[in-house]
Structures are given as C-alpha cells and as structure tokens.
PDB file of N, CA and C in Angstrom:
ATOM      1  N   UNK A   1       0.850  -1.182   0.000  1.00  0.00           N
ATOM      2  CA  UNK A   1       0.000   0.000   0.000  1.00  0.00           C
ATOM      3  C   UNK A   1       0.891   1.238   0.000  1.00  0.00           C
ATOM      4  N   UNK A   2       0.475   2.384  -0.852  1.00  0.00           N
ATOM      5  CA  UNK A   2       1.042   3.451  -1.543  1.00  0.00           C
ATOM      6  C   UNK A   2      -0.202   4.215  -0.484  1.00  0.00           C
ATOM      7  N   UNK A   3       0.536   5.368   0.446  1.00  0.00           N
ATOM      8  CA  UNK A   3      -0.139   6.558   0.633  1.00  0.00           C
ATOM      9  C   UNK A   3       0.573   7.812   0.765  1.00  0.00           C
ATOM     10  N   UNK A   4       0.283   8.931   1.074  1.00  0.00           N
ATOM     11  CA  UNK A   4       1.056  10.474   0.970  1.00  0.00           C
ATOM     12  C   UNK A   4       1.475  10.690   2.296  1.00  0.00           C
ATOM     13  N   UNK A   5       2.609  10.625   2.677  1.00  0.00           N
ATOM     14  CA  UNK A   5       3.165  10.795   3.625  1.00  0.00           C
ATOM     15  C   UNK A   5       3.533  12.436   3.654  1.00  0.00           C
ATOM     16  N   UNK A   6       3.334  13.402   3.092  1.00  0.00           N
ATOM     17  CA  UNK A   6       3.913  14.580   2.864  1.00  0.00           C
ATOM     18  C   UNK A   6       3.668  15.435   1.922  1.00  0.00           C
ATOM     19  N   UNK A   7       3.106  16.401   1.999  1.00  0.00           N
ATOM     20  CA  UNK A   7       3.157  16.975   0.356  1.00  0.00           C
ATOM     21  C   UNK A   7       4.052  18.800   0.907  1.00  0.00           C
ATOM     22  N   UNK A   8       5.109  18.777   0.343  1.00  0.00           N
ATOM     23  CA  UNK A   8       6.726  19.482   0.395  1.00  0.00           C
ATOM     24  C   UNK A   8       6.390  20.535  -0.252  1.00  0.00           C
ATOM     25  N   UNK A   9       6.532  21.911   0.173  1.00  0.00           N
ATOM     26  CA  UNK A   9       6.755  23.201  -0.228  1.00  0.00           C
ATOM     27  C   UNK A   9       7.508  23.780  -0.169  1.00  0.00           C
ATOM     28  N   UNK A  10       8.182  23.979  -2.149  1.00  0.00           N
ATOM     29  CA  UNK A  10       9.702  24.501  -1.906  1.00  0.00           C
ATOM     30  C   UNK A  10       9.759  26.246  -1.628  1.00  0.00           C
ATOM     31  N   UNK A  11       9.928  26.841  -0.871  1.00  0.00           N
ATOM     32  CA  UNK A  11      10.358  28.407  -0.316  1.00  0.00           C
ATOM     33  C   UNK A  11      11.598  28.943  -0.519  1.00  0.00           C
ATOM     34  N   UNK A  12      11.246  30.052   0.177  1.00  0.00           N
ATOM     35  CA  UNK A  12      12.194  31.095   0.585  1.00  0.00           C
ATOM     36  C   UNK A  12      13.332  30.632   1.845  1.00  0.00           C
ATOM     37  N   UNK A  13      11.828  30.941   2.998  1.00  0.00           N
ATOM     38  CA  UNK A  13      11.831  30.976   4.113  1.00  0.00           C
ATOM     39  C   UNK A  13      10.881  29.779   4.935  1.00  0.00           C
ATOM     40  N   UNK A  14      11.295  28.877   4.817  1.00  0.00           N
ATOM     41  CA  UNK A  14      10.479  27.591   5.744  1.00  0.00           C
ATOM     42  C   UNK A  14      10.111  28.061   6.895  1.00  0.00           C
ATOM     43  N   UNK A  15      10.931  28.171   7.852  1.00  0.00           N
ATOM     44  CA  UNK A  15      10.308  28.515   8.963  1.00  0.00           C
ATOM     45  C   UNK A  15       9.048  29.679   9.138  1.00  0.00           C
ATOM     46  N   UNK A  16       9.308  31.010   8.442  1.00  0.00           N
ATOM     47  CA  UNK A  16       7.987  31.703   8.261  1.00  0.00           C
ATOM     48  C   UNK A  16       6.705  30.750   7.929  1.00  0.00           C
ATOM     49  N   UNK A  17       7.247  30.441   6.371  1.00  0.00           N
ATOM     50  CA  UNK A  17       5.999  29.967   5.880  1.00  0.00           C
ATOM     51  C   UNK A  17       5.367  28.749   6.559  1.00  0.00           C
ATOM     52  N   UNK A  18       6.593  27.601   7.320  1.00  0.00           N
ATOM     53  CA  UNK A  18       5.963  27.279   8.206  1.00  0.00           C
ATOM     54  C   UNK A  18       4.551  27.448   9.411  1.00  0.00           C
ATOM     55  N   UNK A  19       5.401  28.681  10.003  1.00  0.00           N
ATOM     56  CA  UNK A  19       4.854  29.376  11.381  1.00  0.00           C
ATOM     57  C   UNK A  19       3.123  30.014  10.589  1.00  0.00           C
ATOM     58  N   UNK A  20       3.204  30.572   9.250  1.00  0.00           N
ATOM     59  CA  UNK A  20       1.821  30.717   8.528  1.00  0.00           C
ATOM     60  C   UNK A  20       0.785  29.232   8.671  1.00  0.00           C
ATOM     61  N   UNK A  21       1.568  28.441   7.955  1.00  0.00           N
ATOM     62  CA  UNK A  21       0.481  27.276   8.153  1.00  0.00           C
ATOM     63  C   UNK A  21       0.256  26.429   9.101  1.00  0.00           C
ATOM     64  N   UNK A  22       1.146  26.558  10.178  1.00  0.00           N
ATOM     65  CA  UNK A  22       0.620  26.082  11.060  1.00  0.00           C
ATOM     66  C   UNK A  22      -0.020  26.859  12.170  1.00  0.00           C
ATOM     67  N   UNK A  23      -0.609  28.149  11.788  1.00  0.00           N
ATOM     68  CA  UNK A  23      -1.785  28.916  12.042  1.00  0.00           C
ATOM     69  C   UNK A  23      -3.038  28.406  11.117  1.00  0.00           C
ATOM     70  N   UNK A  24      -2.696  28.195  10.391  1.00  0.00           N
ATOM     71  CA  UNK A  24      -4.008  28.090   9.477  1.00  0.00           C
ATOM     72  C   UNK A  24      -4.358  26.449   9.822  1.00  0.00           C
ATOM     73  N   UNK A  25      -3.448  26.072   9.754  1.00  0.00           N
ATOM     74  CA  UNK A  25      -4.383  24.251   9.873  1.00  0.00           C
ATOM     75  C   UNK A  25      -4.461  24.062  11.121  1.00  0.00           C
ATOM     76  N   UNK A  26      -4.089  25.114  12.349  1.00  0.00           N
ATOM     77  CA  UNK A  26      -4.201  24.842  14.193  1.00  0.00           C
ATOM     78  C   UNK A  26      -3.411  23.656  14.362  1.00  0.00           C
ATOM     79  N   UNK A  27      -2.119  23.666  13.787  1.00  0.00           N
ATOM     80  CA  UNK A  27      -1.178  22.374  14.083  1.00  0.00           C
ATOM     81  C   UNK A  27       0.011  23.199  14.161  1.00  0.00           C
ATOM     82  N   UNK A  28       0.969  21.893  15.147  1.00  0.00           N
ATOM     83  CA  UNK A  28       2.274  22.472  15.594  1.00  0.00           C
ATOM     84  C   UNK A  28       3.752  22.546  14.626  1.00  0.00           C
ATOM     85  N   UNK A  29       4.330  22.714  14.752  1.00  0.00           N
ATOM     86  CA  UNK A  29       5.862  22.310  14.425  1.00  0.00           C
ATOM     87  C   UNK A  29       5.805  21.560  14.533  1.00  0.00           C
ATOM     88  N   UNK A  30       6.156  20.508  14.094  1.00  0.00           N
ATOM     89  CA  UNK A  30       7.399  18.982  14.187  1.00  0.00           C
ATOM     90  C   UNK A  30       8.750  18.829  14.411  1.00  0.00           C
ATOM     91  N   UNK A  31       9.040  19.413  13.638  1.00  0.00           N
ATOM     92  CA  UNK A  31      10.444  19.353  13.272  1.00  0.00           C
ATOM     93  C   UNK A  31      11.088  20.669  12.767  1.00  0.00           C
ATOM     94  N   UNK A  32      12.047  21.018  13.008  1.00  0.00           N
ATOM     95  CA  UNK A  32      12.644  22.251  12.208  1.00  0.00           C
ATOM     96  C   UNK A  32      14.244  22.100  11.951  1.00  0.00           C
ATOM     97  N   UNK A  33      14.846  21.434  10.964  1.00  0.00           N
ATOM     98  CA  UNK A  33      16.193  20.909  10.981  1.00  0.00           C
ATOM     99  C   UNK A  33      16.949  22.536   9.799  1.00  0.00           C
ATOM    100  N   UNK A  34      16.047  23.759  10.021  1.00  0.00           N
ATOM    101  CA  UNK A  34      17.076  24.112   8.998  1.00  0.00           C
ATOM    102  C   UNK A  34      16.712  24.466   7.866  1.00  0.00           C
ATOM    103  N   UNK A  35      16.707  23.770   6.767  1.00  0.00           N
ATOM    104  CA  UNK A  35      16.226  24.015   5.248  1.00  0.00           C
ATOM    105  C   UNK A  35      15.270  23.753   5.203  1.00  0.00           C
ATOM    106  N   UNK A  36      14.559  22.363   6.214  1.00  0.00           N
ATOM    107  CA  UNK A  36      13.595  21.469   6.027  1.00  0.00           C
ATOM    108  C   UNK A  36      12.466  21.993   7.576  1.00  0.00           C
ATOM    109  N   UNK A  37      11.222  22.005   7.476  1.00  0.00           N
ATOM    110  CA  UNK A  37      10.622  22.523   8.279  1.00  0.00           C
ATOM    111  C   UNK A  37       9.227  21.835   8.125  1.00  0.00           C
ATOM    112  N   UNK A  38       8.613  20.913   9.151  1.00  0.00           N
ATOM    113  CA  UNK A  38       7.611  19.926   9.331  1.00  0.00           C
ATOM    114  C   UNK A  38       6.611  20.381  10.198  1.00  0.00           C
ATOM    115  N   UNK A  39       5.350  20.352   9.795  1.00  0.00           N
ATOM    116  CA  UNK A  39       4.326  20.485  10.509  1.00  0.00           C
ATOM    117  C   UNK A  39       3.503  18.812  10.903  1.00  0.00           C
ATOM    118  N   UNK A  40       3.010  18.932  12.274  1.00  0.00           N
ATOM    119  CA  UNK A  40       2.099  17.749  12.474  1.00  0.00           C
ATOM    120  C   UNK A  40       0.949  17.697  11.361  1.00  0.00           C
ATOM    121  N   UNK A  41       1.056  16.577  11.702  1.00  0.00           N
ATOM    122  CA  UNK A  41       0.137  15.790  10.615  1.00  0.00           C
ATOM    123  C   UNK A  41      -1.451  16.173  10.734  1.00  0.00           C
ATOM    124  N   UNK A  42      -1.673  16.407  11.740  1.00  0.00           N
ATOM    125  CA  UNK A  42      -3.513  17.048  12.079  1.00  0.00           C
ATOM    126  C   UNK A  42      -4.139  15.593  12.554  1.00  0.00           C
ATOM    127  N   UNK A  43      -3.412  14.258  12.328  1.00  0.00           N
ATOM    128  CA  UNK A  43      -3.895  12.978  13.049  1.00  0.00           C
ATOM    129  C   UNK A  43      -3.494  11.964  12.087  1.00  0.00           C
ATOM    130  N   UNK A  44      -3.980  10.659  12.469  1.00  0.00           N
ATOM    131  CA  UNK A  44      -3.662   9.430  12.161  1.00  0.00           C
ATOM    132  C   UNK A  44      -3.806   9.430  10.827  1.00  0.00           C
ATOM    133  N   UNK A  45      -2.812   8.676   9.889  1.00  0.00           N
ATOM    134  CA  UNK A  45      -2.989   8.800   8.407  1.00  0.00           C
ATOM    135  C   UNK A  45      -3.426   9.857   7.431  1.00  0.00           C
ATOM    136  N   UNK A  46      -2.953  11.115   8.335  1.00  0.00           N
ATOM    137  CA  UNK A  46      -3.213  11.987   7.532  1.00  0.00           C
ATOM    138  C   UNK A  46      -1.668  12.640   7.060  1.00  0.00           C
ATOM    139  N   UNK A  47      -2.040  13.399   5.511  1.00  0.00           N
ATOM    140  CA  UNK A  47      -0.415  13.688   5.303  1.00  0.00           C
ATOM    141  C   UNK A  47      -0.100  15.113   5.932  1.00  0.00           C
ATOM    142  N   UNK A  48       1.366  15.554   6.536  1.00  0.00           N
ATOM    143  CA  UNK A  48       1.710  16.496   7.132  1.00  0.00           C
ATOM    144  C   UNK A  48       2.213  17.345   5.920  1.00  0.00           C
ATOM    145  N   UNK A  49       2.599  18.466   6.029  1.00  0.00           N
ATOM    146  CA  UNK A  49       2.951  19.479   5.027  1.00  0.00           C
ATOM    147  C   UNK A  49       4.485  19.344   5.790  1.00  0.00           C
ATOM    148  N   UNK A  50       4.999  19.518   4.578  1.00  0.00           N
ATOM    149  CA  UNK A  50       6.511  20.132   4.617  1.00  0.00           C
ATOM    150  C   UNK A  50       7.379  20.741   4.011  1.00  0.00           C
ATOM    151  N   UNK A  51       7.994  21.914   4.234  1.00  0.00           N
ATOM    152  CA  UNK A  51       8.556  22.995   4.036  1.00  0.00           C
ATOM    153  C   UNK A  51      10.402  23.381   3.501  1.00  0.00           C
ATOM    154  N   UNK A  52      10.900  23.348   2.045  1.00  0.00           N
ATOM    155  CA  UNK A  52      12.160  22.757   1.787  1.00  0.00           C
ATOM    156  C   UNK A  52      12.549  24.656   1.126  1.00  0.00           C
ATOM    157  N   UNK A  53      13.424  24.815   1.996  1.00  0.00           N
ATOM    158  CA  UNK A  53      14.385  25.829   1.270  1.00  0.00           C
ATOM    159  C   UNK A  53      14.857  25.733   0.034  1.00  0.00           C
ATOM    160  N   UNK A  54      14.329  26.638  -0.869  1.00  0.00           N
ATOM    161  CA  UNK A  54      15.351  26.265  -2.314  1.00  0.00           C
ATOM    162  C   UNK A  54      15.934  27.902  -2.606  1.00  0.00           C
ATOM    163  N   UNK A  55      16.562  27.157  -3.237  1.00  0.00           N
ATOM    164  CA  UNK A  55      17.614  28.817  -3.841  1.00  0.00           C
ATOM    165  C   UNK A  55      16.882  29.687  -4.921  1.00  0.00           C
ATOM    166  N   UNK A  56      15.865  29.339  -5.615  1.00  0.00           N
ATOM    167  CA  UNK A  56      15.184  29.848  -6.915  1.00  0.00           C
ATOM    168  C   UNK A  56      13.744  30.141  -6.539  1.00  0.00           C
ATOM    169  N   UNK A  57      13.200  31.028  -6.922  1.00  0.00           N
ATOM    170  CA  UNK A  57      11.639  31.197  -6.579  1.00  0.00           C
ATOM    171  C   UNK A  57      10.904  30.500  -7.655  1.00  0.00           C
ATOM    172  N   UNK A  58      10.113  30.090  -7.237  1.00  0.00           N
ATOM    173  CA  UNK A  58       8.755  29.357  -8.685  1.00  0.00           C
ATOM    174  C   UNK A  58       8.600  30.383  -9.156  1.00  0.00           C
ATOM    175  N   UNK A  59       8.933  29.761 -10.437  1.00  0.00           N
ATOM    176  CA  UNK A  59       8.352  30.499 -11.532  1.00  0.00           C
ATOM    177  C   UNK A  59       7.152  30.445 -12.204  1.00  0.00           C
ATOM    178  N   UNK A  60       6.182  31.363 -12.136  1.00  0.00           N
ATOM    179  CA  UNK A  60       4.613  31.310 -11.897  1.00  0.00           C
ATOM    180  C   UNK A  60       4.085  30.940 -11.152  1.00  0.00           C
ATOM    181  N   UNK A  61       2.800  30.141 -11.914  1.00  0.00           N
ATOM    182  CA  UNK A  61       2.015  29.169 -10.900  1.00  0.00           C
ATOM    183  C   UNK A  61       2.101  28.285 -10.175  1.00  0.00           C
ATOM    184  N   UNK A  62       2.330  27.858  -9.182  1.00  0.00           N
ATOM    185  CA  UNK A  62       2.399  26.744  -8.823  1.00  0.00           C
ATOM    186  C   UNK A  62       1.764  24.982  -9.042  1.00  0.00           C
ATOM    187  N   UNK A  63       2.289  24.118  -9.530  1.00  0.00           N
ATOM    188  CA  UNK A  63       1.569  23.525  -9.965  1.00  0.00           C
ATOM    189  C   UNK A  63       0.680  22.397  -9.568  1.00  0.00           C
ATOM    190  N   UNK A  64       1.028  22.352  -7.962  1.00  0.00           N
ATOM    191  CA  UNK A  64       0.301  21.344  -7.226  1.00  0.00           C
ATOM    192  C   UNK A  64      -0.158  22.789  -5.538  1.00  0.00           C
ATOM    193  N   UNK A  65      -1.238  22.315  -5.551  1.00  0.00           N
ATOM    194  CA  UNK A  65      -2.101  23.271  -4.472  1.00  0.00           C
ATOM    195  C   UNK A  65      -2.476  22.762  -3.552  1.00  0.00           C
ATOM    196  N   UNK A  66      -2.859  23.178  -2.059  1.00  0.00           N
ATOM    197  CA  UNK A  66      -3.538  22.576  -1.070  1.00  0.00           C
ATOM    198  C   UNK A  66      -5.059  23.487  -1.262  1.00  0.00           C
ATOM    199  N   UNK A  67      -6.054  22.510  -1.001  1.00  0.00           N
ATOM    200  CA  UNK A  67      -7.345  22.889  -0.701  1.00  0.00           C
ATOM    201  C   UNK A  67      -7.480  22.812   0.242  1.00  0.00           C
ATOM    202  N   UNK A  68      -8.097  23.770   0.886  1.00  0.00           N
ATOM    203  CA  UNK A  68      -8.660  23.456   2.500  1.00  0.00           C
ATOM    204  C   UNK A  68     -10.623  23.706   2.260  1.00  0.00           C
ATOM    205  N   UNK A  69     -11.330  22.923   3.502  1.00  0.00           N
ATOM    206  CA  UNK A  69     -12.423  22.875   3.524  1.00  0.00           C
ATOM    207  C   UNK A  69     -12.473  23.574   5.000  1.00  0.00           C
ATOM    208  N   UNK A  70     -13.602  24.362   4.884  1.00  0.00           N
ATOM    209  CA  UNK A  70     -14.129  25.556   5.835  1.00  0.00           C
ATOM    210  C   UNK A  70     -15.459  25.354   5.655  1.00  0.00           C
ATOM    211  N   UNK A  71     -16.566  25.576   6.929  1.00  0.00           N
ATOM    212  CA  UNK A  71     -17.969  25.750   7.342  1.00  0.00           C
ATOM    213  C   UNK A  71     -18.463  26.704   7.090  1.00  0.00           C
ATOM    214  N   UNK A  72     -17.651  27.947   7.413  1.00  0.00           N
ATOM    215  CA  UNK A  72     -17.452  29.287   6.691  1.00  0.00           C
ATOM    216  C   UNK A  72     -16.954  29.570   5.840  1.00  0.00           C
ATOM    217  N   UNK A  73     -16.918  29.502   4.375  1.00  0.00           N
ATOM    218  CA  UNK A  73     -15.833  29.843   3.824  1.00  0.00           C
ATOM    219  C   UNK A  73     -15.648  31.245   3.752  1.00  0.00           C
ATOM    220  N   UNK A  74     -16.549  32.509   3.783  1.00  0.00           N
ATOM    221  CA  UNK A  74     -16.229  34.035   3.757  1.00  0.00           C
ATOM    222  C   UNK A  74     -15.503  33.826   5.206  1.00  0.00           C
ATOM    223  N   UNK A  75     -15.847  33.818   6.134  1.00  0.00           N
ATOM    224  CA  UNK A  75     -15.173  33.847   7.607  1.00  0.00           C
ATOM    225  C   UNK A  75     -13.763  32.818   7.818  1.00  0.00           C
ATOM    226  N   UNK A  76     -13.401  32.408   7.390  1.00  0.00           N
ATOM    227  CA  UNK A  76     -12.518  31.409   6.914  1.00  0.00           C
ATOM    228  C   UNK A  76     -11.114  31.991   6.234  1.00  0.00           C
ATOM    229  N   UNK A  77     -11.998  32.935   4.924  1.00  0.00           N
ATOM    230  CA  UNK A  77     -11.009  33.679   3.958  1.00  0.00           C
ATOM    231  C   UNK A  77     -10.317  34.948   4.880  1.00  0.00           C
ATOM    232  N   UNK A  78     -11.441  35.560   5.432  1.00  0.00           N
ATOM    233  CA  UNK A  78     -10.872  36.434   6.223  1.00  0.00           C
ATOM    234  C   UNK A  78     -10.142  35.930   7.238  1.00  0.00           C
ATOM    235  N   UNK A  79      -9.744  35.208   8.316  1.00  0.00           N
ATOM    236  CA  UNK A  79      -9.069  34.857   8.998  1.00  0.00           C
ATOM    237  C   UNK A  79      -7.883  34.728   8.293  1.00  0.00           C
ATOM    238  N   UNK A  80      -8.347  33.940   7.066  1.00  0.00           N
ATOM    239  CA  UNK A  80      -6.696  33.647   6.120  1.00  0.00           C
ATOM    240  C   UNK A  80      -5.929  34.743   5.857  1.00  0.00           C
ATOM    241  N   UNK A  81      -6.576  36.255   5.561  1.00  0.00           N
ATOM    242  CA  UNK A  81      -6.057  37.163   5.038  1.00  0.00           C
ATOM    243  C   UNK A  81      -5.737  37.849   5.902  1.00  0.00           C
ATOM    244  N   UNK A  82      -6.249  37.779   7.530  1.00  0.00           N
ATOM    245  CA  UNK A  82      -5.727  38.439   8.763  1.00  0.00           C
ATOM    246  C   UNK A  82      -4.404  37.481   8.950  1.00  0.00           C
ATOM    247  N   UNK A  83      -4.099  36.945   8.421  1.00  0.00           N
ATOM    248  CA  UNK A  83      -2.695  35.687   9.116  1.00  0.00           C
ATOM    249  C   UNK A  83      -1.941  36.266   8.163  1.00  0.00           C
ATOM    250  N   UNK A  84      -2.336  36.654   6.537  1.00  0.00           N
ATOM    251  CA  UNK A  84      -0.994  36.932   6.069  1.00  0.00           C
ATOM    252  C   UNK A  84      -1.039  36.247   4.151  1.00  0.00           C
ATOM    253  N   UNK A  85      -2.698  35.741   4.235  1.00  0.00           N
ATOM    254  CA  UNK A  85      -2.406  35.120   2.976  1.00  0.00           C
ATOM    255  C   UNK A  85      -3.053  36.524   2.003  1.00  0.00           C
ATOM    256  N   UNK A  86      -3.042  36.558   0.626  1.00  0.00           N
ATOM    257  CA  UNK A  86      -3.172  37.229   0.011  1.00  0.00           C
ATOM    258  C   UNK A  86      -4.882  37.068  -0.806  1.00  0.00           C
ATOM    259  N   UNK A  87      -5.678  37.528  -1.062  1.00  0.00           N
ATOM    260  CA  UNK A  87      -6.995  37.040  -1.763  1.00  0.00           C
ATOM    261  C   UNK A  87      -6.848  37.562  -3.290  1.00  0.00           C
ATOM    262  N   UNK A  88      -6.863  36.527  -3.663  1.00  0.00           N
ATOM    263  CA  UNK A  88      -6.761  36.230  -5.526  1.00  0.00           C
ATOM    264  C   UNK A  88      -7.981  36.842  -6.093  1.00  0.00           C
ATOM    265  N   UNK A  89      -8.904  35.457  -5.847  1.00  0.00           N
ATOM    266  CA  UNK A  89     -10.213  35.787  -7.074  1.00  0.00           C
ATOM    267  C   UNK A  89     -10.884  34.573  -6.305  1.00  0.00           C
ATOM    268  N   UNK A  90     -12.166  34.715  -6.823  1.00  0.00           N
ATOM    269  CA  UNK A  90     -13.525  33.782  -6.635  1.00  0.00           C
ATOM    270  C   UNK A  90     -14.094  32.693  -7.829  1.00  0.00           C
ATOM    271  N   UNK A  91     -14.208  31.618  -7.674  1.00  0.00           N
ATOM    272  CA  UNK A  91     -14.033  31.078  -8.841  1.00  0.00           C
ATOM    273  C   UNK A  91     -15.377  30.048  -8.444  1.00  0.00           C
ATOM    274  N   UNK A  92     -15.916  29.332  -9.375  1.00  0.00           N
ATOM    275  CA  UNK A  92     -17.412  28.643  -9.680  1.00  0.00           C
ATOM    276  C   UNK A  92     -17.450  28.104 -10.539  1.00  0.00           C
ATOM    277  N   UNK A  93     -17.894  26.767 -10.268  1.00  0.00           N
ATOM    278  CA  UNK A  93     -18.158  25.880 -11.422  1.00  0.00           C
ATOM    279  C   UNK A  93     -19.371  24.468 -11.515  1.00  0.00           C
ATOM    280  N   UNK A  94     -19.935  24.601 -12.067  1.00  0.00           N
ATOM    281  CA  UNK A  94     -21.005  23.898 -11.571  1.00  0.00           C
ATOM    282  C   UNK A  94     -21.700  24.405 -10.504  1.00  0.00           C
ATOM    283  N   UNK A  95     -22.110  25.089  -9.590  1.00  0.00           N
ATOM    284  CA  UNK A  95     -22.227  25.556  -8.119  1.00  0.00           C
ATOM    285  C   UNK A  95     -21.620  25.046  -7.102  1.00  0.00           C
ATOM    286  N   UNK A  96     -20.262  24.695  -7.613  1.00  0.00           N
ATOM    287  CA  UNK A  96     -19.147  24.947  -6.553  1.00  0.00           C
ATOM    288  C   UNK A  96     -18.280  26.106  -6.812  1.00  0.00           C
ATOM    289  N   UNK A  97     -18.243  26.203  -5.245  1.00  0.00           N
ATOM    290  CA  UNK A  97     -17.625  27.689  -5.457  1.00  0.00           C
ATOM    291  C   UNK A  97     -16.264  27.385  -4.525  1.00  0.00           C
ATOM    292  N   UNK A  98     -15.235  28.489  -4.908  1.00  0.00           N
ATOM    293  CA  UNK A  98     -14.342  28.328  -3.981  1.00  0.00           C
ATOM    294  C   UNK A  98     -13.292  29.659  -4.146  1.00  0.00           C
ATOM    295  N   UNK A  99     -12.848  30.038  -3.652  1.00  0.00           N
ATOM    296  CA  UNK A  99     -11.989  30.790  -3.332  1.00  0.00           C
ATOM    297  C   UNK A  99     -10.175  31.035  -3.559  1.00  0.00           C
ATOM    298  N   UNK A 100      -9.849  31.757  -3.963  1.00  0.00           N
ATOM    299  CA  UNK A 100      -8.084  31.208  -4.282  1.00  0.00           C
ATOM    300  C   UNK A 100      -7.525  32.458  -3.606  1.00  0.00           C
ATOM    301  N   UNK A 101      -6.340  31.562  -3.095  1.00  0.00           N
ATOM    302  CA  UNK A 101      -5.697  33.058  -2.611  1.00  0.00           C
ATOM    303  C   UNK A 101      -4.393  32.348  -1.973  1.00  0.00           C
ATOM    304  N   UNK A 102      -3.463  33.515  -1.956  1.00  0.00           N
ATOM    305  CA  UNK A 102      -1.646  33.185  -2.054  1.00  0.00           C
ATOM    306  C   UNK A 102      -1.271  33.112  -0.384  1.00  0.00           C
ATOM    307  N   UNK A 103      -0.177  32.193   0.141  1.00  0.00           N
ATOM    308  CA  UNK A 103       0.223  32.419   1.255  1.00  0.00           C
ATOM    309  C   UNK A 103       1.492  33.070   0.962  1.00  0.00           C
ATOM    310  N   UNK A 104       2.346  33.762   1.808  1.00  0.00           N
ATOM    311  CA  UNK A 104       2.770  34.838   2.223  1.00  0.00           C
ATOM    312  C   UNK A 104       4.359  34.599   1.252  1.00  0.00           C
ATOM    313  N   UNK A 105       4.345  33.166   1.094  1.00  0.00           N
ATOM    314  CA  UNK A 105       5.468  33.120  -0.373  1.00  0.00           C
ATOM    315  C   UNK A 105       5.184  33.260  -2.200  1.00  0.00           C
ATOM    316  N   UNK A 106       3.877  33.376  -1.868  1.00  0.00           N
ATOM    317  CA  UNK A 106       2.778  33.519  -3.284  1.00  0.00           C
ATOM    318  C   UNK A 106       2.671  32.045  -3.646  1.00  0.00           C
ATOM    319  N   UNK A 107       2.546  31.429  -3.095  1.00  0.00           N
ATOM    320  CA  UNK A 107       1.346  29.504  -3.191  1.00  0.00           C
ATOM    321  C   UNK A 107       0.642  29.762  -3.157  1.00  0.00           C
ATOM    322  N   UNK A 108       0.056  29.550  -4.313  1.00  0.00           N
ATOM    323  CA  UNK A 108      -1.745  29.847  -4.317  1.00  0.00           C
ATOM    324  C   UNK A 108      -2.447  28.765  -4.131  1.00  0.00           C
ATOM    325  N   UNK A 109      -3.557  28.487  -2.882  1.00  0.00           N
ATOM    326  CA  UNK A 109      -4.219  27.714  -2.608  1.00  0.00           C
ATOM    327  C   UNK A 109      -5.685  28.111  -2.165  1.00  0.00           C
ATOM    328  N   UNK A 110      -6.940  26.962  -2.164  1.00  0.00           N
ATOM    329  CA  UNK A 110      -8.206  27.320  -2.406  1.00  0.00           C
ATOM    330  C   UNK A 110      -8.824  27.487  -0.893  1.00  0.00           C
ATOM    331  N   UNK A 111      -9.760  27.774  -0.407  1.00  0.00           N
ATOM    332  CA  UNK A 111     -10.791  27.782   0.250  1.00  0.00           C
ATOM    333  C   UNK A 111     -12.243  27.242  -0.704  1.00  0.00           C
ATOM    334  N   UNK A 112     -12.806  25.913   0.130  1.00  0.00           N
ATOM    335  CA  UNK A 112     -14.024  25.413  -0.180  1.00  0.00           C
ATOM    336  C   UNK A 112     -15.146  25.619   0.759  1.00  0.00           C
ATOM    337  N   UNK A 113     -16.162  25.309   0.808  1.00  0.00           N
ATOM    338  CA  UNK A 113     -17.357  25.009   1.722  1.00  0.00           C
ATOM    339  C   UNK A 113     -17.247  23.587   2.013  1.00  0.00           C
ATOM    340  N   UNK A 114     -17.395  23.654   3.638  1.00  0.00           N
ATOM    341  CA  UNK A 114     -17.441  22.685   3.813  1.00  0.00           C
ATOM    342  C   UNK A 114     -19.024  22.034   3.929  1.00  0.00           C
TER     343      UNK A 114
END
C-alpha cells in the first residue's frame, strides 16, 4: 500500500511559511532541521505538510495546491487574510464555489465550503 506521507513546499523561508500554516491548519511544528521545516500531521494517516528551502523562486504558478475545507468559507477567507495570505479571485463551477488566494510566499491555494 502506496499513501502520501507529505506533500513538500519549496520556499524562501520555511520557517515563516511554516509558522503561517501552522496557524491556518491549528497544528504544531514537528520538526525544524534548517532548510527542512515539518508540521504535524492534524492525526492518524493523515499527510503532514513540509517545508524545503530552495535557492530559486517558482516560476509562476504553482503547480500542485492545497485545498482546504471551511464551514465558513467568507469567515474562513478572512481569517486567512488576517494571518498573512493574500486574496486572488472567486471562482465557480457547476455551483461549486471556492476561493483562491496566495500564502505569504505567493502559493496559491483554495478555500471550499465545507
């Protein structure tokens, strides 16, 4: 059995962008060795985010995103944008709706309804 142990965000600054998301998902540090910077997992079999110093900034878009699901999603966005993330645009499809917007290294990731 194949599952996601991690899904790795290459930065600037790990530890910032760290200390951002682990405001936003209400999870701790793990680990902080340096280049490499780990957040808890949020629980059992779930994958943790992790945070890799690189020397080059992405160029454009990013091509793999985290979605998060919110009860609120307007109250949700705003909290996001009081922490530090940036608000993109509003997007709909089918009558799903969702939200995009950058964390504080410009990763652009969604807000859904939960």
């Amino acid at each position: 059995m194949t599952e996601i142990a991690a899904v790795t965000i290459d930065c600037e600054d790990p530890q910032r962008l760290a200390g951002f998301w682990a405001q936003v998902l209400g999870v701790a540090v793990s680990g902080d060795y340096g280049q490499y910077v780990f957040l808890e997992s949020g629980g059992e079999g779930k994958p943790t985010l992790a945070f890799q110093q690189v020397p080059d900034p992405t160029p454009g878009k990013n091509r793999v995103h985290v979605d998060l699901r919110a009860d609120d999603r307007p109250a949700e966005v705003a909290r996001l944008t009081d922490l530090g993330a940036t608000y993109l645009t509003e997007q709909e499809m089918g009558g799903f709706a969702w939200t995009v917007l950058a964390d504080p290294e410009g990763n652009q990731f969604c807000v859904v309804a939960g």
